[in-house]
PDB file of N, CA and C in Angstrom:
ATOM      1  N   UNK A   1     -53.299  27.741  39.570  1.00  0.00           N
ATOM      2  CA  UNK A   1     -53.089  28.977  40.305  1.00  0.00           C
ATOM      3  C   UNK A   1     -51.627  29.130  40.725  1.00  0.00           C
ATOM      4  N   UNK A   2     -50.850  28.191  40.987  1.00  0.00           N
ATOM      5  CA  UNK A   2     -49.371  28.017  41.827  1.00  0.00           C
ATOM      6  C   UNK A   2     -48.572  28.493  40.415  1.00  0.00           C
ATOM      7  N   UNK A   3     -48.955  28.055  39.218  1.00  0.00           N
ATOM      8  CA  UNK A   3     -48.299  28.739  37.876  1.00  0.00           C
ATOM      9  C   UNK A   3     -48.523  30.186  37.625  1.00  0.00           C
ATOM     10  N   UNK A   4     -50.038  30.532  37.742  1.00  0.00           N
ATOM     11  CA  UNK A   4     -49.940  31.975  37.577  1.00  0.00           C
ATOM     12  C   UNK A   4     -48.978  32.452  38.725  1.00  0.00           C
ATOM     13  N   UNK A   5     -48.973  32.441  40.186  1.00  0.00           N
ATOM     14  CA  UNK A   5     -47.970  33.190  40.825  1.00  0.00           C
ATOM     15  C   UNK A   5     -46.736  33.025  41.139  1.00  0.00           C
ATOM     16  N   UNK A   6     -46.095  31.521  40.086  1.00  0.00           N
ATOM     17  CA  UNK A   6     -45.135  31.462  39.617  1.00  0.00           C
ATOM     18  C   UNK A   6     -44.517  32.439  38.771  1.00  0.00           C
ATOM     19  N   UNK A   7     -45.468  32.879  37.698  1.00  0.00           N
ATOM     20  CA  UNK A   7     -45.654  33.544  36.868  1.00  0.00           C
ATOM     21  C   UNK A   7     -45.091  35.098  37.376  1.00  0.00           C
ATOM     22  N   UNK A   8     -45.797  35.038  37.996  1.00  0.00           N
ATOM     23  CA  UNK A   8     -45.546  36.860  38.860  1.00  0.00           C
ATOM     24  C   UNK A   8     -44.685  37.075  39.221  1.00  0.00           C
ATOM     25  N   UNK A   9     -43.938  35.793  40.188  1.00  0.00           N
ATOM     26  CA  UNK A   9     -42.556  35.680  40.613  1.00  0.00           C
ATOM     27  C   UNK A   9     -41.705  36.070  39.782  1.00  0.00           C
ATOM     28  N   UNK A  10     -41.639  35.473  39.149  1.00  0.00           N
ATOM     29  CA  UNK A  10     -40.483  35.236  37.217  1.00  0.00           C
ATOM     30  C   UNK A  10     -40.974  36.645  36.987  1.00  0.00           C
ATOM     31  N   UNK A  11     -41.668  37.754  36.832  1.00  0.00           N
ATOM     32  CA  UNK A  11     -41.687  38.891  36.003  1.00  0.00           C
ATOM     33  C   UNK A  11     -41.179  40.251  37.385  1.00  0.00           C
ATOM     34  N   UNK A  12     -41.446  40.089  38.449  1.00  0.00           N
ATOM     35  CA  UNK A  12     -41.407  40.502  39.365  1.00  0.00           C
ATOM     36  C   UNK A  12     -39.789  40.533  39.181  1.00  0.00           C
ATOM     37  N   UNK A  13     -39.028  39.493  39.816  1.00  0.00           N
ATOM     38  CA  UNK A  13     -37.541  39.262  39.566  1.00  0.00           C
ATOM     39  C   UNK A  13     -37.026  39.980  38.621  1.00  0.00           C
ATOM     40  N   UNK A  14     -37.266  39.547  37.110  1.00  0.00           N
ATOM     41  CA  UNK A  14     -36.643  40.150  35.690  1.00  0.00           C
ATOM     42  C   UNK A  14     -36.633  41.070  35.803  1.00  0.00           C
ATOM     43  N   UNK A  15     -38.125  42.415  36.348  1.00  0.00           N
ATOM     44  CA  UNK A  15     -37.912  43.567  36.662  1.00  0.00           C
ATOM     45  C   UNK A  15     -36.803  44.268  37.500  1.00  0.00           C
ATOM     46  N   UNK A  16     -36.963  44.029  38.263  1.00  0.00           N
ATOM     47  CA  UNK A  16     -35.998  44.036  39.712  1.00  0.00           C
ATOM     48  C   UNK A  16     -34.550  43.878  39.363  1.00  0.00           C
ATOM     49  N   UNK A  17     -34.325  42.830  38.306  1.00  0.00           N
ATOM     50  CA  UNK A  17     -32.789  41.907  37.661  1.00  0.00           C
ATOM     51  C   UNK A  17     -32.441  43.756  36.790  1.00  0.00           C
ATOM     52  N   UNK A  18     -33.512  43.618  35.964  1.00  0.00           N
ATOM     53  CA  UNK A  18     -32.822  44.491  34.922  1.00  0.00           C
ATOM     54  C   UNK A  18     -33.270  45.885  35.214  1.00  0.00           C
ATOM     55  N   UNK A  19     -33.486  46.355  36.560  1.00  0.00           N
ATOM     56  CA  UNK A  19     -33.452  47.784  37.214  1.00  0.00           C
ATOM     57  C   UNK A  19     -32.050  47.970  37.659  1.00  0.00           C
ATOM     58  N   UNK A  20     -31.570  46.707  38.232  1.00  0.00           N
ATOM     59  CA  UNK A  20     -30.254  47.111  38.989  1.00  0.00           C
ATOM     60  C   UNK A  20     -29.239  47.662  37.484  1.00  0.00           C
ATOM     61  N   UNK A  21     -29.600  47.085  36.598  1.00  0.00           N
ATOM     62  CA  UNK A  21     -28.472  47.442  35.291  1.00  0.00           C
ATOM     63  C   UNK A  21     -28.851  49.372  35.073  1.00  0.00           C
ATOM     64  N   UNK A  22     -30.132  49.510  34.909  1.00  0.00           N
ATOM     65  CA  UNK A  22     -30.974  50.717  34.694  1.00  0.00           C
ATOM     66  C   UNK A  22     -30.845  52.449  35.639  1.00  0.00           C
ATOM     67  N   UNK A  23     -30.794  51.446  37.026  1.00  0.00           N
ATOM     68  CA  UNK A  23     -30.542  52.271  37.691  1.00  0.00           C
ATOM     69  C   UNK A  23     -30.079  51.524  39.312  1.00  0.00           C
ATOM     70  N   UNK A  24     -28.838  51.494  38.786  1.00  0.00           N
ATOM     71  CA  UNK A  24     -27.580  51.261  39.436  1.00  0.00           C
ATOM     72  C   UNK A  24     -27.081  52.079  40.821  1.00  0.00           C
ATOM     73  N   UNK A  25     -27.314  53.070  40.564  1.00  0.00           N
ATOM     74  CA  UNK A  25     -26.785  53.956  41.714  1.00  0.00           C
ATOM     75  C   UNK A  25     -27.958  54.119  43.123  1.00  0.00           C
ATOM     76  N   UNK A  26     -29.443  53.739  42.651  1.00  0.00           N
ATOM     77  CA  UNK A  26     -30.203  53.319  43.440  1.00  0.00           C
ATOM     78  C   UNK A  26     -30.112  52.251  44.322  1.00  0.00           C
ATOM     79  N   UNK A  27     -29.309  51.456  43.978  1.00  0.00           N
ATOM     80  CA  UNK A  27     -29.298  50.275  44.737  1.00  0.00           C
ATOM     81  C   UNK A  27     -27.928  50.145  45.634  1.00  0.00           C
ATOM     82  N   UNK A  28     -26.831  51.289  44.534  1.00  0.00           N
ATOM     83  CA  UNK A  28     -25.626  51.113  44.991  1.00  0.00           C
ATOM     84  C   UNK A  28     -25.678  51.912  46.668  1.00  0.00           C
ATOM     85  N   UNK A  29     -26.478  52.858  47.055  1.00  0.00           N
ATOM     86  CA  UNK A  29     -26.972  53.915  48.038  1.00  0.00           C
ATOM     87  C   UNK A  29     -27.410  53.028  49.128  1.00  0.00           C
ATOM     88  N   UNK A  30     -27.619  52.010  49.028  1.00  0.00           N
ATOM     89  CA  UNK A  30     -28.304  50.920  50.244  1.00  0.00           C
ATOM     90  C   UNK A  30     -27.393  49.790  50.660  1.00  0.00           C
ATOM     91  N   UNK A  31     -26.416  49.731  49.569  1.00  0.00           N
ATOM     92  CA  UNK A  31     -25.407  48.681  49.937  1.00  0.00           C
ATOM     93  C   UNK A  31     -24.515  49.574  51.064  1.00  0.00           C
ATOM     94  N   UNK A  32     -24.604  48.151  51.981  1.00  0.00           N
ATOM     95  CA  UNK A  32     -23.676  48.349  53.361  1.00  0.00           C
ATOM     96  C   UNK A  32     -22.090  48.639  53.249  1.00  0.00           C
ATOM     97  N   UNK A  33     -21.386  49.321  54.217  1.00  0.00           N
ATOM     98  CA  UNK A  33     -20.178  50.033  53.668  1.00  0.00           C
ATOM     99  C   UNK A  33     -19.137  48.631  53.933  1.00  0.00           C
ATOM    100  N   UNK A  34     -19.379  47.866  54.396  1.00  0.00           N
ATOM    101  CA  UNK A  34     -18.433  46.508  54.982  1.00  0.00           C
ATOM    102  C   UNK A  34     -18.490  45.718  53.839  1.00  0.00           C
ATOM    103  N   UNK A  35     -19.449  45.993  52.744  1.00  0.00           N
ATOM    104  CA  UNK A  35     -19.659  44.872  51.393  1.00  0.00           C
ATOM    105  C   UNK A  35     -18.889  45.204  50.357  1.00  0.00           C
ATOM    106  N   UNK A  36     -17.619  44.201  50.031  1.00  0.00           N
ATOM    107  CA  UNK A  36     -16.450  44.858  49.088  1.00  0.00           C
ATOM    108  C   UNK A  36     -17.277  44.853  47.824  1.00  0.00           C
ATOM    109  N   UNK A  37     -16.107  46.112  46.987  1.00  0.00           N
ATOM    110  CA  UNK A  37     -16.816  46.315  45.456  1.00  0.00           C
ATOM    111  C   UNK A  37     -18.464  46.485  45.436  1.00  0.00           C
ATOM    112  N   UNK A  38     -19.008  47.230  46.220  1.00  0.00           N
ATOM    113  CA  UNK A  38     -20.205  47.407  46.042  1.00  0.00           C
ATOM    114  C   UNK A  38     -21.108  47.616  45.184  1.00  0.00           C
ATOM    115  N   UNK A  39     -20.301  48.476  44.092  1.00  0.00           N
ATOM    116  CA  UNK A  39     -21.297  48.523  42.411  1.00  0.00           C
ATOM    117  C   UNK A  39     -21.176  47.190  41.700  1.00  0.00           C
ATOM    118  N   UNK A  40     -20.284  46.327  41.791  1.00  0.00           N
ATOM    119  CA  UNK A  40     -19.564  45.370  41.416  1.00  0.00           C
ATOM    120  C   UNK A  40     -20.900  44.200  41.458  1.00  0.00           C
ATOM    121  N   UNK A  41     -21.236  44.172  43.498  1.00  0.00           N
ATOM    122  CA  UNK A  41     -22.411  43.375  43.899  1.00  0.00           C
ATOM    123  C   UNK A  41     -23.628  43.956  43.351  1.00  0.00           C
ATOM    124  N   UNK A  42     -23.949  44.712  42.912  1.00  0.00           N
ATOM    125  CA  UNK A  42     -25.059  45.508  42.555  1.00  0.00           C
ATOM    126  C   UNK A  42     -25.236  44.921  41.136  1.00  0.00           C
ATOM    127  N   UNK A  43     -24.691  44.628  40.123  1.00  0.00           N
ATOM    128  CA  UNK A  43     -24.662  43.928  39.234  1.00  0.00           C
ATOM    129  C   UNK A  43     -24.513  42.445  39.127  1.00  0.00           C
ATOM    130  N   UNK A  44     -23.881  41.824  39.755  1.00  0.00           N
ATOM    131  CA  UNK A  44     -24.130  40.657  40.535  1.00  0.00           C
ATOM    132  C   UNK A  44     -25.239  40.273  40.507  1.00  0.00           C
ATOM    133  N   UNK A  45     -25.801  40.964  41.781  1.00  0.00           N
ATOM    134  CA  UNK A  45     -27.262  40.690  42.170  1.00  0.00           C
ATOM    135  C   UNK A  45     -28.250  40.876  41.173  1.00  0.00           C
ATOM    136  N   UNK A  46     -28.066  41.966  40.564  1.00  0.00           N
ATOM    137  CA  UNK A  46     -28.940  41.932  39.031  1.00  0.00           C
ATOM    138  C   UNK A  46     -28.997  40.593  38.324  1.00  0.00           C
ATOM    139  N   UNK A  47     -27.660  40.175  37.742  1.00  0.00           N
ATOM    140  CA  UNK A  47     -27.568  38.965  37.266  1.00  0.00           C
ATOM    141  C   UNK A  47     -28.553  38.255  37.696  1.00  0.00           C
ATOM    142  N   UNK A  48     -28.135  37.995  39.410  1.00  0.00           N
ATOM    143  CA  UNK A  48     -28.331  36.553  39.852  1.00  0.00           C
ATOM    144  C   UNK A  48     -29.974  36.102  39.913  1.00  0.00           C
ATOM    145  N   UNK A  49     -30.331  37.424  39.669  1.00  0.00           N
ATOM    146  CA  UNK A  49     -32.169  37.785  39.764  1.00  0.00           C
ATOM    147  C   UNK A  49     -32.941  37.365  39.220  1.00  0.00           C
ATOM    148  N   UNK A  50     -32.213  38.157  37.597  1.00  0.00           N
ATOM    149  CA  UNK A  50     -32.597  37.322  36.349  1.00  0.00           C
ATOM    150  C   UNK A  50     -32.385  35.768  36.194  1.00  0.00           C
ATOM    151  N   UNK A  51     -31.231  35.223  36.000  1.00  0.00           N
ATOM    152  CA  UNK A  51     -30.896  33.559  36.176  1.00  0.00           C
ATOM    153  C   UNK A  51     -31.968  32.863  36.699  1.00  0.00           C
ATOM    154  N   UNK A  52     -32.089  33.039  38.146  1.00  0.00           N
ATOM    155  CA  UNK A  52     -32.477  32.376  39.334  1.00  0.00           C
ATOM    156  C   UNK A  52     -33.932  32.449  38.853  1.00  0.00           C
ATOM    157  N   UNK A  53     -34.657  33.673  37.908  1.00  0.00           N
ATOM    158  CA  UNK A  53     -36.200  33.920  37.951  1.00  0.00           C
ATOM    159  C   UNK A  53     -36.377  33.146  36.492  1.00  0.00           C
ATOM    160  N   UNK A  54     -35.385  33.009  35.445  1.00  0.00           N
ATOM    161  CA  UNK A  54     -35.663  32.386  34.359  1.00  0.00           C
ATOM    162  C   UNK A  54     -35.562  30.580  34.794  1.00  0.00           C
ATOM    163  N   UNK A  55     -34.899  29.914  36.070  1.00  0.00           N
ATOM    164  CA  UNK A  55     -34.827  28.935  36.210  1.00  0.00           C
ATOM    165  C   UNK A  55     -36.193  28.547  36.702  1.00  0.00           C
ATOM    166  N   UNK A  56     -36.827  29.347  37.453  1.00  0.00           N
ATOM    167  CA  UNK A  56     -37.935  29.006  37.693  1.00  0.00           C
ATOM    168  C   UNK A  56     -39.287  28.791  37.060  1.00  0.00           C
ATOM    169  N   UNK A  57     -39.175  28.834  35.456  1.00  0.00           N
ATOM    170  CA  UNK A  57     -39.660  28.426  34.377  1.00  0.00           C
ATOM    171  C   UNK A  57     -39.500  26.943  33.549  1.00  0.00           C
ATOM    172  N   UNK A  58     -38.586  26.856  33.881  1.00  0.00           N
ATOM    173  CA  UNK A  58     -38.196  24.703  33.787  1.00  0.00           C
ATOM    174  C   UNK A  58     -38.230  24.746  35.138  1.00  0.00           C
ATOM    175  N   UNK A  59     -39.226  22.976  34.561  1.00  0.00           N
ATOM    176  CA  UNK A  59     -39.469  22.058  35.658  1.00  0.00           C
ATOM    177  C   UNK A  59     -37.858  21.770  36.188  1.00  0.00           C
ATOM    178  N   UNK A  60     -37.045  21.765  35.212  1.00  0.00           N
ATOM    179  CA  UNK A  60     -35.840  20.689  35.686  1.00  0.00           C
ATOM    180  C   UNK A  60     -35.046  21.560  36.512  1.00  0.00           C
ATOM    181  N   UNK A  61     -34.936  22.844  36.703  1.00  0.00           N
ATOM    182  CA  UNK A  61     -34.361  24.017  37.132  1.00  0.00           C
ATOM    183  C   UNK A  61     -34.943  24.377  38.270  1.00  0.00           C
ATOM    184  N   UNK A  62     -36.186  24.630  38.308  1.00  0.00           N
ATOM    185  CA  UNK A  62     -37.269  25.072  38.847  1.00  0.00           C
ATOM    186  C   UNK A  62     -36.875  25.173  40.353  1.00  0.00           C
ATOM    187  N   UNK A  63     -36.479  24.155  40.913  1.00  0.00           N
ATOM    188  CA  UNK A  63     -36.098  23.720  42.507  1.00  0.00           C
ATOM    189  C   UNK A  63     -34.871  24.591  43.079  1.00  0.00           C
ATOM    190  N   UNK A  64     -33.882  24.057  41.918  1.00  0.00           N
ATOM    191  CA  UNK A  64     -32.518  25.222  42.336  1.00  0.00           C
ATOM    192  C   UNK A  64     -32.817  26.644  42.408  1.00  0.00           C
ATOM    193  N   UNK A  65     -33.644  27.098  41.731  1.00  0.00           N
ATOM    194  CA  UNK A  65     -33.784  28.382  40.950  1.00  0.00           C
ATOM    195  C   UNK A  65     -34.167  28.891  42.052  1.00  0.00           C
ATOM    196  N   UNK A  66     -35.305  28.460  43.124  1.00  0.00           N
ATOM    197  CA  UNK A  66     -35.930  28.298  43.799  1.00  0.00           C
ATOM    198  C   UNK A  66     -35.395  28.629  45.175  1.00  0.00           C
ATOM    199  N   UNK A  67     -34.163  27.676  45.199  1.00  0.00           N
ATOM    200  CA  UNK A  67     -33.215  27.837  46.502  1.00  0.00           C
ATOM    201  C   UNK A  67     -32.307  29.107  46.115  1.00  0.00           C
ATOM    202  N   UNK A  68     -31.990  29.001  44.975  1.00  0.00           N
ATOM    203  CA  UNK A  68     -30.821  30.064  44.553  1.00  0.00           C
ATOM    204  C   UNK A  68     -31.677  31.555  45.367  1.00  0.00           C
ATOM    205  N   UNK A  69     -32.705  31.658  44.915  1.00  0.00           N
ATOM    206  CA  UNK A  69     -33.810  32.506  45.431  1.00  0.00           C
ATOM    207  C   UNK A  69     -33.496  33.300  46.485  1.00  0.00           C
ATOM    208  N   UNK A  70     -33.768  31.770  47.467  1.00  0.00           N
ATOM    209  CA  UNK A  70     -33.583  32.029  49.031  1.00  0.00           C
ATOM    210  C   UNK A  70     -32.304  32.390  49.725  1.00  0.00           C
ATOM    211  N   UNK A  71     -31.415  31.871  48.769  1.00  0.00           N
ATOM    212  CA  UNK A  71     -29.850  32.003  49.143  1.00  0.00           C
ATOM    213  C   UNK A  71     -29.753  33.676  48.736  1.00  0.00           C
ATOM    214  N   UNK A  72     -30.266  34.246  47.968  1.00  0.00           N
ATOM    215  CA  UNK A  72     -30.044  35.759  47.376  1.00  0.00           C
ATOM    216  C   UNK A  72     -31.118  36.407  48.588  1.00  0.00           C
ATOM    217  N   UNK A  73     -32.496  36.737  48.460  1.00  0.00           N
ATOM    218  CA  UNK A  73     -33.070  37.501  49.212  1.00  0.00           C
ATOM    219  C   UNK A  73     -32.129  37.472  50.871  1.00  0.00           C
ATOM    220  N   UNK A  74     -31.703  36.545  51.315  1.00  0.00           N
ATOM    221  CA  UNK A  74     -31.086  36.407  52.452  1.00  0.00           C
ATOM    222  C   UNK A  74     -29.893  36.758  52.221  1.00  0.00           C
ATOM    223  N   UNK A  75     -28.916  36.930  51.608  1.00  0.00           N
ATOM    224  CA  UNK A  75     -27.769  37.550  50.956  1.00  0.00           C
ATOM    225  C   UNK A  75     -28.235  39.327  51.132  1.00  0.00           C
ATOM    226  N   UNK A  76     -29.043  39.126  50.472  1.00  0.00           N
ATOM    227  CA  UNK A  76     -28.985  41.076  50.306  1.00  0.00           C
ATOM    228  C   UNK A  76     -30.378  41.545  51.599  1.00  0.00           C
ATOM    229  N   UNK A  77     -30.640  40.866  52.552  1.00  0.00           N
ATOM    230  CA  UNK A  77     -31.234  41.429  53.900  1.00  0.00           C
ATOM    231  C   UNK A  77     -30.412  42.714  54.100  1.00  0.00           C
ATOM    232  N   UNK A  78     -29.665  42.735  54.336  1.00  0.00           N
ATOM    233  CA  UNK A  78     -28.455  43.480  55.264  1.00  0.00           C
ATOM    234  C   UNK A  78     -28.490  45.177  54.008  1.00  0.00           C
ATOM    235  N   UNK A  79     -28.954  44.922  53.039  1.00  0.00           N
ATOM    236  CA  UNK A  79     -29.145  46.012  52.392  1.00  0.00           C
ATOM    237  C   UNK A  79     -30.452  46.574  52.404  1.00  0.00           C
ATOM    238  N   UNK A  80     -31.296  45.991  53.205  1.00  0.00           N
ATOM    239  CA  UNK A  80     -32.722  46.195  52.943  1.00  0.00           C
ATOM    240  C   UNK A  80     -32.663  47.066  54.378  1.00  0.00           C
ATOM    241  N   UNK A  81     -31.579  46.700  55.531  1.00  0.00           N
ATOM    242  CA  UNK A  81     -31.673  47.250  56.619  1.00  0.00           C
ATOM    243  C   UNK A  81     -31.234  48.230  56.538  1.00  0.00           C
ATOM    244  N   UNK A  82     -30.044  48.266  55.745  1.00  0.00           N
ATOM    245  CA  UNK A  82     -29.254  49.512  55.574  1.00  0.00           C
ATOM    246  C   UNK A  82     -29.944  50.680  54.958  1.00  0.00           C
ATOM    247  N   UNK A  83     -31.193  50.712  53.900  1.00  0.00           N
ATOM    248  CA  UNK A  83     -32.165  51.558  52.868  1.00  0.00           C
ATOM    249  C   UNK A  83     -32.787  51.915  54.490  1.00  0.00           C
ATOM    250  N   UNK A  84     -33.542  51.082  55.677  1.00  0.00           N
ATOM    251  CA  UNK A  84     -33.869  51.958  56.589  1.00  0.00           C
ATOM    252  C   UNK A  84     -33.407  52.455  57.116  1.00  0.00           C
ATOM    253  N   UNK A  85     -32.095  52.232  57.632  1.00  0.00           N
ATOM    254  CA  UNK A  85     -31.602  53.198  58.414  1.00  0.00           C
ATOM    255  C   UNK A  85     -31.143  54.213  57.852  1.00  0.00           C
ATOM    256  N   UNK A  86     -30.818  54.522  56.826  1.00  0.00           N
ATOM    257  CA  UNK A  86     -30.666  55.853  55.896  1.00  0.00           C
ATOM    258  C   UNK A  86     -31.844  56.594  55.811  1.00  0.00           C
ATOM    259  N   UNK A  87     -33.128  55.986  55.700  1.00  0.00           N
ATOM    260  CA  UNK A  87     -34.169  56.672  55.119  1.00  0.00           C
ATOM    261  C   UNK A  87     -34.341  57.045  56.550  1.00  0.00           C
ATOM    262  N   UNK A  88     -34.055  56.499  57.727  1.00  0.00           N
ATOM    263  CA  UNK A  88     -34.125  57.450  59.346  1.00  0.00           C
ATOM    264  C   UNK A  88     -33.079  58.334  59.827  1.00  0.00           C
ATOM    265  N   UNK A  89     -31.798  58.152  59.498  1.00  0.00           N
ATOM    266  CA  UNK A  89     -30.946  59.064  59.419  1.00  0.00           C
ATOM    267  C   UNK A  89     -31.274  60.282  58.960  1.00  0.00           C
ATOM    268  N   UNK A  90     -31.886  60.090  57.632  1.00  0.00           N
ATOM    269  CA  UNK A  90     -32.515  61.361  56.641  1.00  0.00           C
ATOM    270  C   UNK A  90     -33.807  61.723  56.907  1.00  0.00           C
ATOM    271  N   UNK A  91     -34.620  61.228  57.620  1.00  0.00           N
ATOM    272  CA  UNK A  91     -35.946  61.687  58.208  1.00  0.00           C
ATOM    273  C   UNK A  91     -36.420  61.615  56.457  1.00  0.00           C
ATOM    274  N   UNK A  92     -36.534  60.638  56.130  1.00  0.00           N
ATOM    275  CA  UNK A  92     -37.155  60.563  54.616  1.00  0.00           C
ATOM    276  C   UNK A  92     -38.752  59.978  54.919  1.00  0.00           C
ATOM    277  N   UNK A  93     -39.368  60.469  54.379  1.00  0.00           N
ATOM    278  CA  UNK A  93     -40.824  60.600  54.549  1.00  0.00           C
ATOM    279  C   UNK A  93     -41.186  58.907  54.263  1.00  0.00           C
ATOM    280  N   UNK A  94     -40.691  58.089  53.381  1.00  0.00           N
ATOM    281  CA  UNK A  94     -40.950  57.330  53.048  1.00  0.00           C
ATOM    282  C   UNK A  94     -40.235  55.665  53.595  1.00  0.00           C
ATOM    283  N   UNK A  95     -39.699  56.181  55.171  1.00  0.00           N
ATOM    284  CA  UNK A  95     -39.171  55.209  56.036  1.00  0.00           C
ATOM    285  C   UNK A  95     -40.139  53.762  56.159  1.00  0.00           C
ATOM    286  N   UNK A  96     -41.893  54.701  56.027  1.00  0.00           N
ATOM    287  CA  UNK A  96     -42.438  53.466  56.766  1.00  0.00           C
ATOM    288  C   UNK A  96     -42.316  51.939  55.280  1.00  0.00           C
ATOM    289  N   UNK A  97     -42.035  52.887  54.311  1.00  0.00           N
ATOM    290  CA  UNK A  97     -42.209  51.550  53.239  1.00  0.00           C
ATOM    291  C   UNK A  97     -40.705  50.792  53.419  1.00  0.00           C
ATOM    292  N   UNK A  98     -39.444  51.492  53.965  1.00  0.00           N
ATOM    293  CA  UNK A  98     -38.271  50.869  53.785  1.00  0.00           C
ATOM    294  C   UNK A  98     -38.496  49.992  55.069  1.00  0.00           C
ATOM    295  N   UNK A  99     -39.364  49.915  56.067  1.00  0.00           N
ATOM    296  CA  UNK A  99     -39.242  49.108  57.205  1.00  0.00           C
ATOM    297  C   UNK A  99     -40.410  48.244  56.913  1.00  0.00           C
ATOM    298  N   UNK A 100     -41.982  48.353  56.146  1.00  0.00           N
ATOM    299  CA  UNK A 100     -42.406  47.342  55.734  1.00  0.00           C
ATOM    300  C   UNK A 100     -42.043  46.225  54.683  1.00  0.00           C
ATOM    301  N   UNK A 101     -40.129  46.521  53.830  1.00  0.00           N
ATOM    302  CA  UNK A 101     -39.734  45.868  53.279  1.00  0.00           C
ATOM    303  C   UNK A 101     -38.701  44.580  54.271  1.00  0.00           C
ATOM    304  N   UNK A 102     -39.080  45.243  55.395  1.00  0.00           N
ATOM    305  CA  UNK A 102     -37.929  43.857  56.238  1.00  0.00           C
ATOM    306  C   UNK A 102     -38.894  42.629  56.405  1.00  0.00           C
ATOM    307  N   UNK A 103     -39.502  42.738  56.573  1.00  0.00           N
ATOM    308  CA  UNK A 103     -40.581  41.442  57.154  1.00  0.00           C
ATOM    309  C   UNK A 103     -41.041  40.846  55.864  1.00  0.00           C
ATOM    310  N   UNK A 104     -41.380  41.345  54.487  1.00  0.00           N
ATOM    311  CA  UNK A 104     -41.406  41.264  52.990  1.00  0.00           C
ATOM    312  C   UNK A 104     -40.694  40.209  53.112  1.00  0.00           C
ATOM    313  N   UNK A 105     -39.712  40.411  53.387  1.00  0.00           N
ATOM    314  CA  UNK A 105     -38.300  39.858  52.933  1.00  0.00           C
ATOM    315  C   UNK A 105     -38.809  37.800  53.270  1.00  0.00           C
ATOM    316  N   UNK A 106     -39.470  38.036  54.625  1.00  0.00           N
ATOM    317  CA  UNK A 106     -39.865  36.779  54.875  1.00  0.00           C
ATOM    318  C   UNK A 106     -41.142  36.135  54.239  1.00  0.00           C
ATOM    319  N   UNK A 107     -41.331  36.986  53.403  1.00  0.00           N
ATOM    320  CA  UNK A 107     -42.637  36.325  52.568  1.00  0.00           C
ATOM    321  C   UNK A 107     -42.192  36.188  51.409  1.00  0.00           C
ATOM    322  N   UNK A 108     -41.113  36.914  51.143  1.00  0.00           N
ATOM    323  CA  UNK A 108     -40.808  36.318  49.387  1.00  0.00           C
ATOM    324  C   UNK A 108     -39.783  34.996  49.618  1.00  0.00           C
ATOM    325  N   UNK A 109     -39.122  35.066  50.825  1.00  0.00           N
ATOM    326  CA  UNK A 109     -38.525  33.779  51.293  1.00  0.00           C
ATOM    327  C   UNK A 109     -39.386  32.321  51.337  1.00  0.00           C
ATOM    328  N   UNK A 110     -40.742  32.474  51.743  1.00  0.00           N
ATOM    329  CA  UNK A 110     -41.936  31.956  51.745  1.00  0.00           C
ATOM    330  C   UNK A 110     -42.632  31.449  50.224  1.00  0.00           C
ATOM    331  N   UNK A 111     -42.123  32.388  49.994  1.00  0.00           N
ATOM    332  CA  UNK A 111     -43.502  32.420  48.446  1.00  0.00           C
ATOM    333  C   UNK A 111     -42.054  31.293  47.342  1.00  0.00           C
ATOM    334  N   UNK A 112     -40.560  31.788  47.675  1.00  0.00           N
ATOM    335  CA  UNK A 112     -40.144  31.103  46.559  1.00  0.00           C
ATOM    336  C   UNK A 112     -39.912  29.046  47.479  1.00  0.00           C
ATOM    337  N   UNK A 113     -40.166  29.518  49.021  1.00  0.00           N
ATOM    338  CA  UNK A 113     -39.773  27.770  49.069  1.00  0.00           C
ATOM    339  C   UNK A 113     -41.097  27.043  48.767  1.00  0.00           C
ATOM    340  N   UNK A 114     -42.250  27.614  48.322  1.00  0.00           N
ATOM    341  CA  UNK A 114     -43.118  27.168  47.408  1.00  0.00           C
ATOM    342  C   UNK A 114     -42.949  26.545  46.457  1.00  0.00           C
ATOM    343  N   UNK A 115     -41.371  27.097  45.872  1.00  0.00           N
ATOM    344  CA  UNK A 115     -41.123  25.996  44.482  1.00  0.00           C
ATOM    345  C   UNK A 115     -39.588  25.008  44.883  1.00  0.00           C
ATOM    346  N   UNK A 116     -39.806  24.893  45.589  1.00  0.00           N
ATOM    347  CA  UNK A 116     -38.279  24.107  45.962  1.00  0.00           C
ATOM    348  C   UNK A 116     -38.920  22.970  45.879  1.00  0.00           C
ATOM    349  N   UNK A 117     -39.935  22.231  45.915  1.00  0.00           N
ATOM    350  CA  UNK A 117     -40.150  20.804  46.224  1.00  0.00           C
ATOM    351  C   UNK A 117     -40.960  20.666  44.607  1.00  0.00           C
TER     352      UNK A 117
END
């Protein structure tokens, strides 16, 4: 069972990796104004998505991949805050999903130190 939602993890990520390439300007809209080269990180983070979700497919990788994980979702918090406070600035109908993505944040933090050991 810990492989299948390994599994989910790794496809979940890749998605996510190769949206930021797809649609770029979606993500670039949430990055905080204090974060240099912001389209720059937006691809970055794409990268680092993909990498980090294909490491978690070797055993021998698996652990780093794992932390790399945790080191990224906690890296890009500060953009997850920033998507709410825009979507309240803008009275955007769809605030309550940008504020049920903050606390998320501590379960995918959760779900990847599942594979660190």
């Amino acid at each position: 069972m810990k492989d299948t939602f390994r599994y989910i993890m790794v496809g979940l990520y890749l998605v996510t990796g190769v949206t930021h390439f797809l649609r770029p300007y979606m993500y670039r809209k949430i990055m905080p104004t204090w974060v240099p080269y912001p389209m720059q990180m937006v691809y970055i983070s794409g990268i680092c998505e993909i990498v980090f979700a294909l490491m978690l497919l070797n055993t021998t990788t698996r652990s780093i991949g794992a932390w790399c994980l945790i080191v990224l979702l906690v890296a890009v918090f500060p953009a997850n805050v920033q998507m709410a406070i825009n979507f309240s600035q803008k009275h955007n109908p769809y605030l309550w999903i940008a504020i049920l993505r903050l606390p998320l944040q501590a379960v995918l933090v959760w779900w990847a130190w599942l594979y660190t050991h």
